[in-house]
PDB file of N, CA and C in Angstrom:
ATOM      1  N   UNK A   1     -98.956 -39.093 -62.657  1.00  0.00           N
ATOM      2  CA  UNK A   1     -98.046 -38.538 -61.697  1.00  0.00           C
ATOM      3  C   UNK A   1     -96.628 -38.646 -62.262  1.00  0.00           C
ATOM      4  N   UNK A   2     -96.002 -37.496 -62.041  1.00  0.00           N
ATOM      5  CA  UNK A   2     -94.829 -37.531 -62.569  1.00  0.00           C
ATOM      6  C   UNK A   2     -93.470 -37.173 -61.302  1.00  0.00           C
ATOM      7  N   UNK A   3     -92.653 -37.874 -61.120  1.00  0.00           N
ATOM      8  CA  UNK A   3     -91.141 -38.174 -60.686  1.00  0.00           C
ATOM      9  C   UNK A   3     -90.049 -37.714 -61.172  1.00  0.00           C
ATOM     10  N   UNK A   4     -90.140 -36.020 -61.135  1.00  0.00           N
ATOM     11  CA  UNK A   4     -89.045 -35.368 -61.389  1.00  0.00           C
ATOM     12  C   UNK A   4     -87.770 -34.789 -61.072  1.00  0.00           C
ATOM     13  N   UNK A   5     -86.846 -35.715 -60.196  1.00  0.00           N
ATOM     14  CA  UNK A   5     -86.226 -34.733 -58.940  1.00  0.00           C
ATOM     15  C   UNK A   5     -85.310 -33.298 -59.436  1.00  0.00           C
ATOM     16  N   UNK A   6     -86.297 -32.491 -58.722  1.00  0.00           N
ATOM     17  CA  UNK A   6     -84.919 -31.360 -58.688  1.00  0.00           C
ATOM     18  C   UNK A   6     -85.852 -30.338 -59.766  1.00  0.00           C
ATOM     19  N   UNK A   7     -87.045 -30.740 -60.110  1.00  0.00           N
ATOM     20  CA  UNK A   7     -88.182 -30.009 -60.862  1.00  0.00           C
ATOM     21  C   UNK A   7     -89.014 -29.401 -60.049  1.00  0.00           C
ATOM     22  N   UNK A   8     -89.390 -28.479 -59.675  1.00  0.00           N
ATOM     23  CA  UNK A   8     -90.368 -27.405 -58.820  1.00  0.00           C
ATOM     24  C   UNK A   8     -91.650 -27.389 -59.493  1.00  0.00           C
ATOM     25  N   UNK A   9     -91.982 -27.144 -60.614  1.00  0.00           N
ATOM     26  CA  UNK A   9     -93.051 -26.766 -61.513  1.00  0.00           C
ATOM     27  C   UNK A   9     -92.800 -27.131 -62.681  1.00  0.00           C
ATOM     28  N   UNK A  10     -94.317 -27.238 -63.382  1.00  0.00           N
ATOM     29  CA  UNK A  10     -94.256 -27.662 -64.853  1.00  0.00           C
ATOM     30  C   UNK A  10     -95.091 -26.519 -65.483  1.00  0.00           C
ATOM     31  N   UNK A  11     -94.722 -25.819 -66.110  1.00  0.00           N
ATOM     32  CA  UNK A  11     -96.094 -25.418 -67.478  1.00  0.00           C
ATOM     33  C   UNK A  11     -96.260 -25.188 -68.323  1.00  0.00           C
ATOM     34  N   UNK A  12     -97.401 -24.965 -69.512  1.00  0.00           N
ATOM     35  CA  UNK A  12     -97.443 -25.266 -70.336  1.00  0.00           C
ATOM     36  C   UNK A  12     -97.429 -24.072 -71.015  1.00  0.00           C
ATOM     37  N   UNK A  13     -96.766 -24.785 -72.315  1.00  0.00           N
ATOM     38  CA  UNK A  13     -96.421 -23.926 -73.086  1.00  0.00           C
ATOM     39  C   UNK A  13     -97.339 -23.692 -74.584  1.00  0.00           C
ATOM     40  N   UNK A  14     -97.013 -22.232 -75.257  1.00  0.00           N
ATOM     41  CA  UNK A  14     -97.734 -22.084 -76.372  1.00  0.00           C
ATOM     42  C   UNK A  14     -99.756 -22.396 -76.066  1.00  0.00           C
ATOM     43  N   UNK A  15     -99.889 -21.779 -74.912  1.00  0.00           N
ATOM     44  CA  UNK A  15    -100.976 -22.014 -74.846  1.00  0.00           C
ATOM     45  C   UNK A  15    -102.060 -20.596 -74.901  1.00  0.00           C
ATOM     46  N   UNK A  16    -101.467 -19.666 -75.821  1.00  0.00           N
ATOM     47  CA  UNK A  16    -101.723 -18.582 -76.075  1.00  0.00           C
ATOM     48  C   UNK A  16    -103.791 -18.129 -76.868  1.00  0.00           C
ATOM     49  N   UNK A  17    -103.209 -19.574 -77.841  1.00  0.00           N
ATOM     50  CA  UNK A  17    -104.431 -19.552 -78.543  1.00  0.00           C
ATOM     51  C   UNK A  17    -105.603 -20.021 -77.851  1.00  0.00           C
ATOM     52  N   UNK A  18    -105.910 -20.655 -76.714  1.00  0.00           N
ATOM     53  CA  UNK A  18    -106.470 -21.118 -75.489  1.00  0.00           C
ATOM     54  C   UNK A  18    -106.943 -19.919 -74.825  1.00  0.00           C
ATOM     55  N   UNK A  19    -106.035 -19.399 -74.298  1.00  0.00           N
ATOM     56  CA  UNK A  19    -106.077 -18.096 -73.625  1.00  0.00           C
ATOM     57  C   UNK A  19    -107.109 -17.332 -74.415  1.00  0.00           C
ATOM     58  N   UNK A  20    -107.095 -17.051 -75.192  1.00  0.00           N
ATOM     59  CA  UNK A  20    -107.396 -16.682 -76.092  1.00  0.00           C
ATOM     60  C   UNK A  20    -108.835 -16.496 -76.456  1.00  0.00           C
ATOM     61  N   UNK A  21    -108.810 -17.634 -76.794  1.00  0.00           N
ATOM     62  CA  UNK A  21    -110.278 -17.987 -76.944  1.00  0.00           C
ATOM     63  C   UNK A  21    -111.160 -18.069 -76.168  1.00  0.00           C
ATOM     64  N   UNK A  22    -110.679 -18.659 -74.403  1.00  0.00           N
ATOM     65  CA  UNK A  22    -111.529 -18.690 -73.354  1.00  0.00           C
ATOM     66  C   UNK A  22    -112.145 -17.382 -72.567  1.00  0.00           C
ATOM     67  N   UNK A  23    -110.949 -15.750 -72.983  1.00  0.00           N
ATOM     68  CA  UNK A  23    -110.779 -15.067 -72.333  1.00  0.00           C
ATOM     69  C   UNK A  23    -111.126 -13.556 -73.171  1.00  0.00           C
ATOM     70  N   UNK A  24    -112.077 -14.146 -74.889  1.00  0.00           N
ATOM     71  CA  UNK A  24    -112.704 -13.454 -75.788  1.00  0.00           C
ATOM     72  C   UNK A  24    -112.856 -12.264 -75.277  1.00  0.00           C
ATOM     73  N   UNK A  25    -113.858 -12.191 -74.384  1.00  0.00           N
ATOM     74  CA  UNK A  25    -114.412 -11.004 -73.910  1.00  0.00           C
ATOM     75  C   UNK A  25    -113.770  -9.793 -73.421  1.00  0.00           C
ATOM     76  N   UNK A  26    -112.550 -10.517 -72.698  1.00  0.00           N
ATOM     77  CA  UNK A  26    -111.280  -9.311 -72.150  1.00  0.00           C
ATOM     78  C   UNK A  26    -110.216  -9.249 -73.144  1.00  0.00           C
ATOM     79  N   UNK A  27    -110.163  -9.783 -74.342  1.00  0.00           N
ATOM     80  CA  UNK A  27    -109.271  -9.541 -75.176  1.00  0.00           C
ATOM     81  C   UNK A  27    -109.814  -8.739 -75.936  1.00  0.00           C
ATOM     82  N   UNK A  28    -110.966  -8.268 -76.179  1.00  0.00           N
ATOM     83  CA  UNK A  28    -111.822  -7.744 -77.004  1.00  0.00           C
ATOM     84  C   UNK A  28    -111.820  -6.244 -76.563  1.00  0.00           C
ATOM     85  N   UNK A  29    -111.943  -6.113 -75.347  1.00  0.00           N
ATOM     86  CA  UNK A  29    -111.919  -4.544 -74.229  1.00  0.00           C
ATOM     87  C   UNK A  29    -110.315  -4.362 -74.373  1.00  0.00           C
ATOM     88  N   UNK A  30    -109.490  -5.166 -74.332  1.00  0.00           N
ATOM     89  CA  UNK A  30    -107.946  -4.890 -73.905  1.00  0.00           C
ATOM     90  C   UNK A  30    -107.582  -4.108 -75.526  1.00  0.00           C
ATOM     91  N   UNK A  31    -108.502  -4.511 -77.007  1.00  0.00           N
ATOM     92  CA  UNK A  31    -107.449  -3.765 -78.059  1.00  0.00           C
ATOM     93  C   UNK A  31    -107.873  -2.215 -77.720  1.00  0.00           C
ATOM     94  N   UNK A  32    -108.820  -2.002 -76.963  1.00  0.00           N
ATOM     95  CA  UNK A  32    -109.038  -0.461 -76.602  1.00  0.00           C
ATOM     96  C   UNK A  32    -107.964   0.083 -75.710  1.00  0.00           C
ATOM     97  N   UNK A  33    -106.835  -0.738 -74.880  1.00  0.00           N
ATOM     98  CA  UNK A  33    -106.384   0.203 -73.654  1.00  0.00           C
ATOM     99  C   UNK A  33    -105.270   0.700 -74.644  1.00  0.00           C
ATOM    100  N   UNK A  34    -105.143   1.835 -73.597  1.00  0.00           N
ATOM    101  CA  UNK A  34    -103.426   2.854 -74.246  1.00  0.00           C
ATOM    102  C   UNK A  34    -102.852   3.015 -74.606  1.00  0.00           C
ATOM    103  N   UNK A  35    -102.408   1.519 -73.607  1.00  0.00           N
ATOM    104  CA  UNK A  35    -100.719   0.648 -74.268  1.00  0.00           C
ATOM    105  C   UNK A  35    -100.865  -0.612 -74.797  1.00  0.00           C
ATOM    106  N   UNK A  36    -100.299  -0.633 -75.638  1.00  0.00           N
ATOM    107  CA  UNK A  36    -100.578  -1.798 -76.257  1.00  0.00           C
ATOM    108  C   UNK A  36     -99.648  -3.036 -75.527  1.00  0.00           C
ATOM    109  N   UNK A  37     -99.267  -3.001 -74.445  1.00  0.00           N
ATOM    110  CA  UNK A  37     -98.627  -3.815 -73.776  1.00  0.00           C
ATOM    111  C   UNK A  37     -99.146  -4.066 -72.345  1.00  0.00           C
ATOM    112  N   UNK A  38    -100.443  -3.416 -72.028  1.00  0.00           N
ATOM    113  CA  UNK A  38    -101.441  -2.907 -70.509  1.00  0.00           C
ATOM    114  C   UNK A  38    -101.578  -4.494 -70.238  1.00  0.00           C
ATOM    115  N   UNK A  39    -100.978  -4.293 -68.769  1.00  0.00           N
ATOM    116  CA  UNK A  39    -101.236  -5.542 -67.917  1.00  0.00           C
ATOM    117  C   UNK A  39    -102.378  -5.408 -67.419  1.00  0.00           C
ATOM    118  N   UNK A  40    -103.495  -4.643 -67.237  1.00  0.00           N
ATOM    119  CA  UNK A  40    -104.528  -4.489 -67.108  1.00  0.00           C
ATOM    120  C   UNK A  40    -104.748  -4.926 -65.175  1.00  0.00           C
ATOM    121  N   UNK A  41    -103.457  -3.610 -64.616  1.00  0.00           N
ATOM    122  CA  UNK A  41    -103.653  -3.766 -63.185  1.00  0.00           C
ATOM    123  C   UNK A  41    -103.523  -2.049 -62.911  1.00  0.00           C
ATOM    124  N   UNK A  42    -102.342  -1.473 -62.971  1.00  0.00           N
ATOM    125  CA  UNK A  42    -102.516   0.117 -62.102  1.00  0.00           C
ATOM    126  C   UNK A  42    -102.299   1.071 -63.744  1.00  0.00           C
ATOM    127  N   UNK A  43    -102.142   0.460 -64.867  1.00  0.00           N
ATOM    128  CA  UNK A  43    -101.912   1.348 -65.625  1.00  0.00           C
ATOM    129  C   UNK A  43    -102.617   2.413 -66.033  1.00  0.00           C
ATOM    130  N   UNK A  44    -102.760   3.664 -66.688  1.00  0.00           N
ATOM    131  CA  UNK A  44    -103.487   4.923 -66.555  1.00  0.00           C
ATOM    132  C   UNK A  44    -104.291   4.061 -68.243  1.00  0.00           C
ATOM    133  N   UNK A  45    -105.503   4.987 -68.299  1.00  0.00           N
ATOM    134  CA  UNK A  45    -106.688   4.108 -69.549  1.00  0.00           C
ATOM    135  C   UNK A  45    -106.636   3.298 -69.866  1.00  0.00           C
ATOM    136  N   UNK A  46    -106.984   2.348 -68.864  1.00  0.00           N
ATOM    137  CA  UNK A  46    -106.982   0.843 -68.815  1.00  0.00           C
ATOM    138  C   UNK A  46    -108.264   0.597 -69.414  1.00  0.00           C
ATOM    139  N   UNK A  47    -108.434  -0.002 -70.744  1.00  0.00           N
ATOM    140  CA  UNK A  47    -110.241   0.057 -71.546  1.00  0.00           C
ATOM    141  C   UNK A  47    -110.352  -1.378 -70.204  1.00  0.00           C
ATOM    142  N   UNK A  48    -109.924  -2.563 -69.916  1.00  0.00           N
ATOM    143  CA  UNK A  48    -110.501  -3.601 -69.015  1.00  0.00           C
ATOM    144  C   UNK A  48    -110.538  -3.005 -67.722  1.00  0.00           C
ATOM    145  N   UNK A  49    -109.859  -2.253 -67.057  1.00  0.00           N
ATOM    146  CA  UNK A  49    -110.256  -2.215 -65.725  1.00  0.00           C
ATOM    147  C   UNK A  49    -111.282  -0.930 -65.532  1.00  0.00           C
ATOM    148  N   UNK A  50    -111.315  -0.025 -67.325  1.00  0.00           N
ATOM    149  CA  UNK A  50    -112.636   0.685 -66.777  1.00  0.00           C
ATOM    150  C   UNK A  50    -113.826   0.252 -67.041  1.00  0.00           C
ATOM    151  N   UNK A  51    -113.876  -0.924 -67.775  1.00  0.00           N
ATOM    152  CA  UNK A  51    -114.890  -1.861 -67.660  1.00  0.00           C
ATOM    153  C   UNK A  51    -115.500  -2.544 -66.554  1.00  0.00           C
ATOM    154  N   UNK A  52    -114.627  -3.232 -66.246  1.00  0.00           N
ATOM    155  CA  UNK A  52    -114.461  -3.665 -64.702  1.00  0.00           C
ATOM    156  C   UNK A  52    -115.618  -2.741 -63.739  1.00  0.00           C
ATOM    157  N   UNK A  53    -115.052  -1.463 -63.284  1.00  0.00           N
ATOM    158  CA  UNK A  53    -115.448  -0.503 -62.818  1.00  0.00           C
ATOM    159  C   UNK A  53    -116.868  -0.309 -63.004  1.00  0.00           C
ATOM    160  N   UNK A  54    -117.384  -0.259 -64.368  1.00  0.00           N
ATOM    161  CA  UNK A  54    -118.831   0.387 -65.346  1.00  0.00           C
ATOM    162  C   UNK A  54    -119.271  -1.112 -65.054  1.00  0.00           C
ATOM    163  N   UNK A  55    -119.035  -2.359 -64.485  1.00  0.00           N
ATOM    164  CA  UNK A  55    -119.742  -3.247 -64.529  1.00  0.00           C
ATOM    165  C   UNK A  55    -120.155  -4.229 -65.691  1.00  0.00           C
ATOM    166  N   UNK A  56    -119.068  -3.550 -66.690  1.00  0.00           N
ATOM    167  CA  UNK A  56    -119.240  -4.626 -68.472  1.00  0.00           C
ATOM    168  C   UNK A  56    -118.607  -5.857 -67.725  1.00  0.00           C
ATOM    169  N   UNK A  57    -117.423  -6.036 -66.759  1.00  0.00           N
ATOM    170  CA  UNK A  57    -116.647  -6.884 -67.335  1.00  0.00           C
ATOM    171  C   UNK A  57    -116.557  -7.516 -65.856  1.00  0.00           C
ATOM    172  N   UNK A  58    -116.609  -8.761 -65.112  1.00  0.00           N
ATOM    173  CA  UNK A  58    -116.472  -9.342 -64.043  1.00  0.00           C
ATOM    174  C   UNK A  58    -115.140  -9.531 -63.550  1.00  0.00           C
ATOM    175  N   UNK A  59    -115.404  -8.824 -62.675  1.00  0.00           N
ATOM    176  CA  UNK A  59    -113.382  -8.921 -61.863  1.00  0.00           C
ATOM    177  C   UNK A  59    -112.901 -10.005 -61.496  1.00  0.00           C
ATOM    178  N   UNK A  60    -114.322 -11.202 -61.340  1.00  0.00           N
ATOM    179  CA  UNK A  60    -113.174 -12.655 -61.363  1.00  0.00           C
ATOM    180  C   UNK A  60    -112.564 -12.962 -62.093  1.00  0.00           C
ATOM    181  N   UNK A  61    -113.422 -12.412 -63.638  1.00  0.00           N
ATOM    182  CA  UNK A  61    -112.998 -13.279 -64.945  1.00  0.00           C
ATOM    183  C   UNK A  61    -111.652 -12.535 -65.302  1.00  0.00           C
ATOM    184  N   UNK A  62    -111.029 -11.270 -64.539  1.00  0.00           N
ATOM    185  CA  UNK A  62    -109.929 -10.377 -64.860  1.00  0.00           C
ATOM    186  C   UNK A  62    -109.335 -11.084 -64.163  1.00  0.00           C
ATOM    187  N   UNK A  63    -109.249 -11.280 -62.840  1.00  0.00           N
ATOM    188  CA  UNK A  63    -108.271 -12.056 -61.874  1.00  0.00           C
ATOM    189  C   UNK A  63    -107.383 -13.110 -62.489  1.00  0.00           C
ATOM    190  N   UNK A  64    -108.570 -14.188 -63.282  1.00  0.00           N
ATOM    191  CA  UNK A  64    -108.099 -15.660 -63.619  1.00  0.00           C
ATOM    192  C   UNK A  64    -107.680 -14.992 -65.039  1.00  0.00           C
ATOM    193  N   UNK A  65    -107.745 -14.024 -65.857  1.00  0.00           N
ATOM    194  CA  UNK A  65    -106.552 -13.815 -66.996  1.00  0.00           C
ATOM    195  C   UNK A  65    -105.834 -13.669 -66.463  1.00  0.00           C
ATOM    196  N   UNK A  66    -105.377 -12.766 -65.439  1.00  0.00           N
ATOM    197  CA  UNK A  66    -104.260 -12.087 -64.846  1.00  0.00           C
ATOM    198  C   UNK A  66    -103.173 -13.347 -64.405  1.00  0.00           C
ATOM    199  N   UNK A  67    -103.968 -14.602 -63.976  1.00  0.00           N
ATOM    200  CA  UNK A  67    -103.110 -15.420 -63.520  1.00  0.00           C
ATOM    201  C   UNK A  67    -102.480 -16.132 -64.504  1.00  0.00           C
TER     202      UNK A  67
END
């Protein structure tokens, strides 16, 4: 437990390669979308959310990247 006054939140940083690795499967569909910058929510040829859709890809496991 940590005693920070005047601190709201902590998080962590450089944890990209994590991400990463846990989240293989949607990083793998995402080098297919459009833009190479697709947040993978309303953008137009989204390769993850037309996955999503076709049933490749589980919309929880999109949710918890998203977060």
């Amino acid at each position: 437990m940590l005693d920070s006054p005047g601190m709201r939140e902590l998080q962590i940083t450089d944890c990209e390669e994590g991400v990463l690795s846990v989240f293989s499967d949607i990083e793998e569909v995402a080098a297919m979308c459009r833009f190479k910058d697709c947040q993978h929510k309303e953008e137009p040829d989204c390769a993850v959310n037309n996955s999503v859709d076709a049933g490749k890809l589980d919309l929880r496991r999109l949710t918890s990247y998203n977060k």
